[in-house]
PDB file of N, CA and C in Angstrom:
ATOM      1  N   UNK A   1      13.203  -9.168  22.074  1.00  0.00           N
ATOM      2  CA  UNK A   1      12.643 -10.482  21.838  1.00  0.00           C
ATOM      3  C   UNK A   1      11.469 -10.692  22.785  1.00  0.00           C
ATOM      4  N   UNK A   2      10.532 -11.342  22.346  1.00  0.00           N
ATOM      5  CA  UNK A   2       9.210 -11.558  23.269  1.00  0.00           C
ATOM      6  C   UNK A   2       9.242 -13.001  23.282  1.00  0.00           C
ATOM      7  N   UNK A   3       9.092 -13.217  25.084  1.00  0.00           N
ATOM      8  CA  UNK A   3       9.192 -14.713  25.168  1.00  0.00           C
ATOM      9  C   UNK A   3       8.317 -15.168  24.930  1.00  0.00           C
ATOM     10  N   UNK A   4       8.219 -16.432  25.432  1.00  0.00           N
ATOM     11  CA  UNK A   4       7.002 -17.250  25.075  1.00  0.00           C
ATOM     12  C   UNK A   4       5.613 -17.085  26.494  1.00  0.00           C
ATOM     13  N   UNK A   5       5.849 -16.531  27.382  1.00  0.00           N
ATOM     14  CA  UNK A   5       4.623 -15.996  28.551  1.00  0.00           C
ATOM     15  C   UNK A   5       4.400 -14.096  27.650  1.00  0.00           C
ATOM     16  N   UNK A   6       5.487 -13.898  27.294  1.00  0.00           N
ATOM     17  CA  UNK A   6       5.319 -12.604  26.892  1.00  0.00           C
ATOM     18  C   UNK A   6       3.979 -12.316  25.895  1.00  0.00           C
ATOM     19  N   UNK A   7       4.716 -13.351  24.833  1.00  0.00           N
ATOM     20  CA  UNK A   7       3.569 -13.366  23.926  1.00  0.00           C
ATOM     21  C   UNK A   7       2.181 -14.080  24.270  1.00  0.00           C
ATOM     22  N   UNK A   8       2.059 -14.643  25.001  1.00  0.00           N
ATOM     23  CA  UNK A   8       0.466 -15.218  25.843  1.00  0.00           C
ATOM     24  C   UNK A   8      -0.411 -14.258  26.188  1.00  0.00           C
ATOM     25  N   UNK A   9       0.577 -13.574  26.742  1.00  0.00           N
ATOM     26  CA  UNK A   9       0.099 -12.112  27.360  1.00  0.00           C
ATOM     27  C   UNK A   9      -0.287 -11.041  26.508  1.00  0.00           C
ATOM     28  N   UNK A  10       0.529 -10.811  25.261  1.00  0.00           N
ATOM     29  CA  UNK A  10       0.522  -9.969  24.270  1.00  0.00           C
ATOM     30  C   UNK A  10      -1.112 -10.028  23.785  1.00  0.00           C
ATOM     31  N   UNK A  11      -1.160 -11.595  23.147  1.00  0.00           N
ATOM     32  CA  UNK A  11      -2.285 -11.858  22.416  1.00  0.00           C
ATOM     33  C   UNK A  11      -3.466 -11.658  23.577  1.00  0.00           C
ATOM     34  N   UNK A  12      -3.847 -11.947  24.653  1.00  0.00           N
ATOM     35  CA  UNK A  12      -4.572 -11.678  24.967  1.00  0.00           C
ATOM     36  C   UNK A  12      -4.800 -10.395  25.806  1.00  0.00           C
ATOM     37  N   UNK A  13      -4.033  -9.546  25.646  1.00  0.00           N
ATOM     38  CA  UNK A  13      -4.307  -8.059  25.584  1.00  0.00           C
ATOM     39  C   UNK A  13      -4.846  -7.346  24.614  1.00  0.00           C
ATOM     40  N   UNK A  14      -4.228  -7.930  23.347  1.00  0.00           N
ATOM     41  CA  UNK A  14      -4.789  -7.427  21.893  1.00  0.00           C
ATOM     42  C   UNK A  14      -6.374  -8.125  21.615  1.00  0.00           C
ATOM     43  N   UNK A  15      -6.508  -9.094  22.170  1.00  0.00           N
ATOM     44  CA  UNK A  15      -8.135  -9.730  21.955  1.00  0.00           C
ATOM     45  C   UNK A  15      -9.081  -8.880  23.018  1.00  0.00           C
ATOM     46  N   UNK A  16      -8.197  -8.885  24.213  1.00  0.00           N
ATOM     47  CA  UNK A  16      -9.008  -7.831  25.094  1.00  0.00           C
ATOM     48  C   UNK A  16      -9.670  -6.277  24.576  1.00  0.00           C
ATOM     49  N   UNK A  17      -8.685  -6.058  24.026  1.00  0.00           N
ATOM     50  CA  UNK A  17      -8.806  -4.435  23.664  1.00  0.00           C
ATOM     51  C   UNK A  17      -9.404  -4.579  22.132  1.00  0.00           C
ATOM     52  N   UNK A  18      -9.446  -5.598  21.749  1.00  0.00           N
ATOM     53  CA  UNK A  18     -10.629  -5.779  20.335  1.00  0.00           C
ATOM     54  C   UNK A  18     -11.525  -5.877  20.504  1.00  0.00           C
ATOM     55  N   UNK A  19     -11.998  -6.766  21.559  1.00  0.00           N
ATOM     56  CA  UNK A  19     -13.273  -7.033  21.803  1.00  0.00           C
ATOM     57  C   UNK A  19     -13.934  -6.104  22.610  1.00  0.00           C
ATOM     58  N   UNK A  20     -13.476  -4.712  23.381  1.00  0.00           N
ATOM     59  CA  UNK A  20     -14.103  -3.917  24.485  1.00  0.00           C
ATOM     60  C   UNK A  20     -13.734  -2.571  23.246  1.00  0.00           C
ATOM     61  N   UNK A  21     -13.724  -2.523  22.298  1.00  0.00           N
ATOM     62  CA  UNK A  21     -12.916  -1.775  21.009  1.00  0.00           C
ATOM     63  C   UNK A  21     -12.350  -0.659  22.154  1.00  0.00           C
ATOM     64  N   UNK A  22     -11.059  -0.702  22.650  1.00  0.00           N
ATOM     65  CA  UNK A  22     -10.209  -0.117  23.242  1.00  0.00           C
ATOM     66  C   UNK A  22      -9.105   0.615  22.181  1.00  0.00           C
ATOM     67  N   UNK A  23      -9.170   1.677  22.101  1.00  0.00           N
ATOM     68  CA  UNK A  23      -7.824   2.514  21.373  1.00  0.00           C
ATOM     69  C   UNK A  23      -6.713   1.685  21.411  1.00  0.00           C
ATOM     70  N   UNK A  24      -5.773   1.724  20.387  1.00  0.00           N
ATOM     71  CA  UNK A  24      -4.613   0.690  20.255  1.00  0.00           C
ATOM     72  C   UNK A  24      -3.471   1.610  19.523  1.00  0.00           C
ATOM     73  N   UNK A  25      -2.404   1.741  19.782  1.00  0.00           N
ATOM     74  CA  UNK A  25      -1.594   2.286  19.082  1.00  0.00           C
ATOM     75  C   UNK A  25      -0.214   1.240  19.102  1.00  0.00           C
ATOM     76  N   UNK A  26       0.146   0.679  18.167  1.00  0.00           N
ATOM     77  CA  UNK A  26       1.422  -0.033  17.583  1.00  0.00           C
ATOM     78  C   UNK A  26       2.140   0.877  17.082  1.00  0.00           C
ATOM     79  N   UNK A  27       3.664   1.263  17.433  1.00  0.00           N
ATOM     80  CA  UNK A  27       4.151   1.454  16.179  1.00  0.00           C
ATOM     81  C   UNK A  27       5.476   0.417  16.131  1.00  0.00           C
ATOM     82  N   UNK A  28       6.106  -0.120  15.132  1.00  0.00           N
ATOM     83  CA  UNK A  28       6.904  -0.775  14.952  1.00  0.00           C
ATOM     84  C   UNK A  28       8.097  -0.470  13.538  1.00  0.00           C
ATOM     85  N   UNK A  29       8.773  -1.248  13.365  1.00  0.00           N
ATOM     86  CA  UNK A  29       9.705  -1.145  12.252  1.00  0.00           C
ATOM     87  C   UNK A  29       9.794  -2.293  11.684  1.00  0.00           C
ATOM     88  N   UNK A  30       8.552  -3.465  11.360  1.00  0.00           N
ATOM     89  CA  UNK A  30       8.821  -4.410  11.166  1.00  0.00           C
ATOM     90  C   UNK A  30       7.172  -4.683  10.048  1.00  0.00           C
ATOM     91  N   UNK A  31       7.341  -5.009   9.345  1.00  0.00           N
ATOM     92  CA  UNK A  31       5.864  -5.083   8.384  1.00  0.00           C
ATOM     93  C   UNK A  31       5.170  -5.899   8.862  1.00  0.00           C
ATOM     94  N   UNK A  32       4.015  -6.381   8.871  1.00  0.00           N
ATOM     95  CA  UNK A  32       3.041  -7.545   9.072  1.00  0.00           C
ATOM     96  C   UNK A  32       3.859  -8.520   9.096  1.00  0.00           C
ATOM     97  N   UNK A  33       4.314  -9.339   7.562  1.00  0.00           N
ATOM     98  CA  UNK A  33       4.605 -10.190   7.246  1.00  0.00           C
ATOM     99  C   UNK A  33       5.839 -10.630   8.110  1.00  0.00           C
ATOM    100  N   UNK A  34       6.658 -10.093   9.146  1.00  0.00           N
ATOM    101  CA  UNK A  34       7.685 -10.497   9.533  1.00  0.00           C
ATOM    102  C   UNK A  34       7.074 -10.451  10.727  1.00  0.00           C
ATOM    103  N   UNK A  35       6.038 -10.416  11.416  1.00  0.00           N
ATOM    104  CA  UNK A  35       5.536 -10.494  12.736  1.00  0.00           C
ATOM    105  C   UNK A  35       5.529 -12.099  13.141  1.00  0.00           C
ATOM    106  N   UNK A  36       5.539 -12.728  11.575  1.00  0.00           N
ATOM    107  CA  UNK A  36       5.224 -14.193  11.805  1.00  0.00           C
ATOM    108  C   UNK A  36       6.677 -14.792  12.204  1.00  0.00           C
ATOM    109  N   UNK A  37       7.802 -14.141  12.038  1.00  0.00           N
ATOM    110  CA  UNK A  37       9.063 -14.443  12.656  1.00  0.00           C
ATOM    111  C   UNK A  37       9.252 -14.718  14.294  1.00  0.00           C
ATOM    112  N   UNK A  38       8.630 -13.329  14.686  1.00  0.00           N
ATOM    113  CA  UNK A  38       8.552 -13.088  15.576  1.00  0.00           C
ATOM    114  C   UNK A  38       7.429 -13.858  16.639  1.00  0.00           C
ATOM    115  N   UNK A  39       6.654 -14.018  16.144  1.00  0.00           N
ATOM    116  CA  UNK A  39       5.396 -14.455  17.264  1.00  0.00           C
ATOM    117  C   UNK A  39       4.718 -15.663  16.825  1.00  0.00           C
ATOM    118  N   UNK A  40       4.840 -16.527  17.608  1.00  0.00           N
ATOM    119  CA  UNK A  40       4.621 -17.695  16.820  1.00  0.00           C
ATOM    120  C   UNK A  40       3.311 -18.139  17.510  1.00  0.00           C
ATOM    121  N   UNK A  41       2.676 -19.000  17.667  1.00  0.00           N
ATOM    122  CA  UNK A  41       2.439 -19.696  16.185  1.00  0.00           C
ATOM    123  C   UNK A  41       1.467 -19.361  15.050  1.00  0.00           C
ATOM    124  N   UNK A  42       1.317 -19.539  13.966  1.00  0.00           N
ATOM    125  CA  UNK A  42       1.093 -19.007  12.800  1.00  0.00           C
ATOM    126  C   UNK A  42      -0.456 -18.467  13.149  1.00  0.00           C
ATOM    127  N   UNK A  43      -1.269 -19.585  13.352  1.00  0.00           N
ATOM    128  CA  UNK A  43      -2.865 -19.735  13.537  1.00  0.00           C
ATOM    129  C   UNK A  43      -3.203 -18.004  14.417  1.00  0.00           C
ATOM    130  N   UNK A  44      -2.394 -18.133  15.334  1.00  0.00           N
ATOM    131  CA  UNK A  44      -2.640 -16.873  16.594  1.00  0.00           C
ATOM    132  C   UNK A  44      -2.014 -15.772  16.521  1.00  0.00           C
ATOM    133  N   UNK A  45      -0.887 -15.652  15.193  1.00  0.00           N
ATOM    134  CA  UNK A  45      -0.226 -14.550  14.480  1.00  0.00           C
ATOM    135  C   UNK A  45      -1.544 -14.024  13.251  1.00  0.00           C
ATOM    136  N   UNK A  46      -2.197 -14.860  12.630  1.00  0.00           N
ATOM    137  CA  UNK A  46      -3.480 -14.470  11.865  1.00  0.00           C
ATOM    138  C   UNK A  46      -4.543 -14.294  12.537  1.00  0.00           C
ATOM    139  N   UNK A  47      -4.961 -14.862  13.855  1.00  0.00           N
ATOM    140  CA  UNK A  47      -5.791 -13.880  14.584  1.00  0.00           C
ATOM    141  C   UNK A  47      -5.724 -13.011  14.994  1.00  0.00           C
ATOM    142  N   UNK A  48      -4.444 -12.603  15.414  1.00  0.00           N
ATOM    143  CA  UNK A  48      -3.922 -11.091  16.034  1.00  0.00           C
ATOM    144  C   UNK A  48      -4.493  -9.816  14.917  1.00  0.00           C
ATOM    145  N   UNK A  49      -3.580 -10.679  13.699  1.00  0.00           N
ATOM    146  CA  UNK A  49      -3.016  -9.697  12.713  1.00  0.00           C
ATOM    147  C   UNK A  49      -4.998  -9.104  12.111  1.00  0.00           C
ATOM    148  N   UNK A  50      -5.713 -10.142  11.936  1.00  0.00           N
ATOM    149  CA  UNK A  50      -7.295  -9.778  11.386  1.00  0.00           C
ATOM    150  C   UNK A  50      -8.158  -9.062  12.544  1.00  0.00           C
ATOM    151  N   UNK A  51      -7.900  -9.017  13.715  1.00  0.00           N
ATOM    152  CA  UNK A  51      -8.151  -7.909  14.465  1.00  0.00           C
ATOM    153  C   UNK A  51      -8.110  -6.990  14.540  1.00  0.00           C
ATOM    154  N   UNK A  52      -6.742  -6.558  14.347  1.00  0.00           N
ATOM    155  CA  UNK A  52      -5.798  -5.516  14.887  1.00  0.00           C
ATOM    156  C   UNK A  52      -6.022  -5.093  12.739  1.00  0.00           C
ATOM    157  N   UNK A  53      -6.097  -5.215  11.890  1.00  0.00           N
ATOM    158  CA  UNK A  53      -6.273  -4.835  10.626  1.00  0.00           C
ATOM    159  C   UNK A  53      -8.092  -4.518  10.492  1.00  0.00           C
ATOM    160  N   UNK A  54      -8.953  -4.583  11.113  1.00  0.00           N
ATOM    161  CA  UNK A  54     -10.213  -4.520  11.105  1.00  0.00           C
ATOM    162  C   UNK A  54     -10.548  -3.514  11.378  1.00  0.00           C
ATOM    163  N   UNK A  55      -9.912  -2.907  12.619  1.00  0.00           N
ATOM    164  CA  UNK A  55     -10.329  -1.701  13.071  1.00  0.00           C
ATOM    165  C   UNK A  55      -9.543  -0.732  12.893  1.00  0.00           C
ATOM    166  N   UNK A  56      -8.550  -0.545  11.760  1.00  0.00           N
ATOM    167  CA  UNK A  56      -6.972  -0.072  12.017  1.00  0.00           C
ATOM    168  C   UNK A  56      -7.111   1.116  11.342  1.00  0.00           C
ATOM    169  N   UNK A  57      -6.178   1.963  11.421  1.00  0.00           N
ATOM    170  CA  UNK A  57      -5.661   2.943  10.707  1.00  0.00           C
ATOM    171  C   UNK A  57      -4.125   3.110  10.284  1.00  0.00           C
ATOM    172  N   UNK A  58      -3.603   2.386   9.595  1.00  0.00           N
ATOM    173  CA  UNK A  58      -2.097   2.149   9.060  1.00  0.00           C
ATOM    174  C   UNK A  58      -1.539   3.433   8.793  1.00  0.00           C
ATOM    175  N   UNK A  59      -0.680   4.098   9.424  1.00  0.00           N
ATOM    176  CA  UNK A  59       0.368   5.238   8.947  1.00  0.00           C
ATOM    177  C   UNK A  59       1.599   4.494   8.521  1.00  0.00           C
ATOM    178  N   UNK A  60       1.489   4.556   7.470  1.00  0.00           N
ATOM    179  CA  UNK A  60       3.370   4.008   6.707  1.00  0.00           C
ATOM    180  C   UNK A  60       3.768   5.468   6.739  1.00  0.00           C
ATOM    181  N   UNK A  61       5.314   4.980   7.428  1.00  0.00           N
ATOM    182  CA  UNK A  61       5.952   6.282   7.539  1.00  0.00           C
ATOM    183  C   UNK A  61       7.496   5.727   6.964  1.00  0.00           C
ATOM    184  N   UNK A  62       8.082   6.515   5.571  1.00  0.00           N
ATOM    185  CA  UNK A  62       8.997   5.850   5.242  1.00  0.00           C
ATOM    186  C   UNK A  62      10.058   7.211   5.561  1.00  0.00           C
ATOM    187  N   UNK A  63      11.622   7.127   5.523  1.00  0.00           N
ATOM    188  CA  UNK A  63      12.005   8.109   5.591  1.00  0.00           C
ATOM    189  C   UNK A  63      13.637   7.402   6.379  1.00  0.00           C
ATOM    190  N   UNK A  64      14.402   8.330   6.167  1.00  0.00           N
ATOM    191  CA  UNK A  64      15.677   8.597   7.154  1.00  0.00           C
ATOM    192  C   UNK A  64      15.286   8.153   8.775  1.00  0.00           C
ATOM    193  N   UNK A  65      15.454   7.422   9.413  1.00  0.00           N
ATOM    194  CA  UNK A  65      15.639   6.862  10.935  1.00  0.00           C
ATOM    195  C   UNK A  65      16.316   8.509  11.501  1.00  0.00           C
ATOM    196  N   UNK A  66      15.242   8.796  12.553  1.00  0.00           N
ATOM    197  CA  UNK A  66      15.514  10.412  13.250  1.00  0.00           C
ATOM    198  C   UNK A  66      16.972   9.923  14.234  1.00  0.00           C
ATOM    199  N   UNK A  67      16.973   8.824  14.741  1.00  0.00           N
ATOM    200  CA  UNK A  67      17.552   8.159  15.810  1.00  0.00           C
ATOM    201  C   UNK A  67      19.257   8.024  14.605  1.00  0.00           C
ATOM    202  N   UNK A  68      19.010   7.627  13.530  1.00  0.00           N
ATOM    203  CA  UNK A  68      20.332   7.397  13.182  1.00  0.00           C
ATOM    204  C   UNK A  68      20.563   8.712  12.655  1.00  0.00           C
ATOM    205  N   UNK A  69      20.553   9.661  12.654  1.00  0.00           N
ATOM    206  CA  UNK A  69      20.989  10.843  12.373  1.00  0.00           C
ATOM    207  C   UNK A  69      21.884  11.684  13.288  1.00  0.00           C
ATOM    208  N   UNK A  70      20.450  11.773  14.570  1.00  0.00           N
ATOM    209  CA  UNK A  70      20.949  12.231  15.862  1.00  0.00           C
ATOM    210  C   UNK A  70      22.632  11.668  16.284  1.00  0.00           C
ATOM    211  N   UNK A  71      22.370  10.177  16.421  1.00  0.00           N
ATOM    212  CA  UNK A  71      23.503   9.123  16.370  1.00  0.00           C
ATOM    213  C   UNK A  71      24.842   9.544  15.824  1.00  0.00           C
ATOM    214  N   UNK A  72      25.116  10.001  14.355  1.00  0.00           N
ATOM    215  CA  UNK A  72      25.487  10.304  13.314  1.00  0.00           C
ATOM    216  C   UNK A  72      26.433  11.371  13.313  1.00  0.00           C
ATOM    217  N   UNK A  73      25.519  12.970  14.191  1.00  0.00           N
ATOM    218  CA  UNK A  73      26.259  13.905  14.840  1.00  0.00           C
ATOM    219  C   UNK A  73      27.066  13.558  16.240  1.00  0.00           C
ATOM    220  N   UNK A  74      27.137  12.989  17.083  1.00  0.00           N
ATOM    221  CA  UNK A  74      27.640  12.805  18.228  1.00  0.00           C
ATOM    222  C   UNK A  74      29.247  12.141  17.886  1.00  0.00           C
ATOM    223  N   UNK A  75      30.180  12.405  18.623  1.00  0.00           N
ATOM    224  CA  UNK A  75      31.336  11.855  18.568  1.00  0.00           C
ATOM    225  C   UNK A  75      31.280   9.749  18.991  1.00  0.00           C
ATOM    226  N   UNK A  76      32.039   9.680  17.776  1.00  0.00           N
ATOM    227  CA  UNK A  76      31.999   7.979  18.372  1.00  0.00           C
ATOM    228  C   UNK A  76      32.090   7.287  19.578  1.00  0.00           C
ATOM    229  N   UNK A  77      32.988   8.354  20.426  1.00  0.00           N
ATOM    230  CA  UNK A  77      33.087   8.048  21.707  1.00  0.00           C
ATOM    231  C   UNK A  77      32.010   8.387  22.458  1.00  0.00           C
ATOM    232  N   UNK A  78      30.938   8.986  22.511  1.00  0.00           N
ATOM    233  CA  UNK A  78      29.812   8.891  23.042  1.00  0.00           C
ATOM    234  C   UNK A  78      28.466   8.427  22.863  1.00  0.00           C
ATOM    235  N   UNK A  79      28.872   7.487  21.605  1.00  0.00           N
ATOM    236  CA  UNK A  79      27.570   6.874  20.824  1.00  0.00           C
ATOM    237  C   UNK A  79      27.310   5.343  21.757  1.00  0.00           C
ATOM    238  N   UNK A  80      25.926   5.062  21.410  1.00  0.00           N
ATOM    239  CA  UNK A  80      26.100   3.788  22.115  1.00  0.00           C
ATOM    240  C   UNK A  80      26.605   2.490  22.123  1.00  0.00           C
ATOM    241  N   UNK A  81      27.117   1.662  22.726  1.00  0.00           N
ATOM    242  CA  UNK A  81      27.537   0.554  21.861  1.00  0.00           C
ATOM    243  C   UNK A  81      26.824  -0.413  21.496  1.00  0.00           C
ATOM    244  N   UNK A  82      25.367  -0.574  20.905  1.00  0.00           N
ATOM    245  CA  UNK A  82      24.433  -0.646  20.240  1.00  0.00           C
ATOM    246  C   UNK A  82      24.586  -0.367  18.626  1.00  0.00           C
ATOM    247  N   UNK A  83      25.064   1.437  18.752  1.00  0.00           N
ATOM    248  CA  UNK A  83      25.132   2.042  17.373  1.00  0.00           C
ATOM    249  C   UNK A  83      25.970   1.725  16.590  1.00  0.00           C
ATOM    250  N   UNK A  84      25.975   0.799  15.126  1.00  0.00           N
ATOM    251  CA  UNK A  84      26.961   0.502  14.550  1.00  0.00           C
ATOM    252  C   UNK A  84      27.072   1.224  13.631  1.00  0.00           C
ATOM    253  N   UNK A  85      27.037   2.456  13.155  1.00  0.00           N
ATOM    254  CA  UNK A  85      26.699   3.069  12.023  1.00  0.00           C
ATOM    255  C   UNK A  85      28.122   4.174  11.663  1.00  0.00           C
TER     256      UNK A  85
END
């Protein structure tokens, strides 16, 4: 979860590194559209997002989770208790 100084900080790292066009690498598990869940408020979730989409290069990577596999082989008793799978 990103608090609310977190995200102050966020956005103006991402305006920083737009505006000096600084290399950026995101990766996430969460689409655009649910960023607005996450980071509020709307106005400064669409400035982020038209930045960070301007200069971008999108890899969609769909597939089996490497992490729930790994997970998957290990005995239950040594999985994390995180892993509900």
């Amino acid at each position: 979860m990103i608090y609310r100084i977190s995200k102050v900080e966020f956005f103006k790292l991402m305006k920083e590194r737009y505006e000096t066009r600084k290399p950026t690498i995101i990766m996430t598990n969460l689409g655009f559209e649910k960023w607005y869940d996450i980071l509020k408020p709307k106005d400064m979730v669409d400035a982020l997002l038209d930045r960070l989409r301007h200069r971008c290069c999108i890899i969609d990577i769909n597939g089996d989770s490497l992490q729930t596999l790994f997970m998957s082989h290990l005995p239950e008793k040594d999985r994390p208790s995180f892993f509900f799978r």
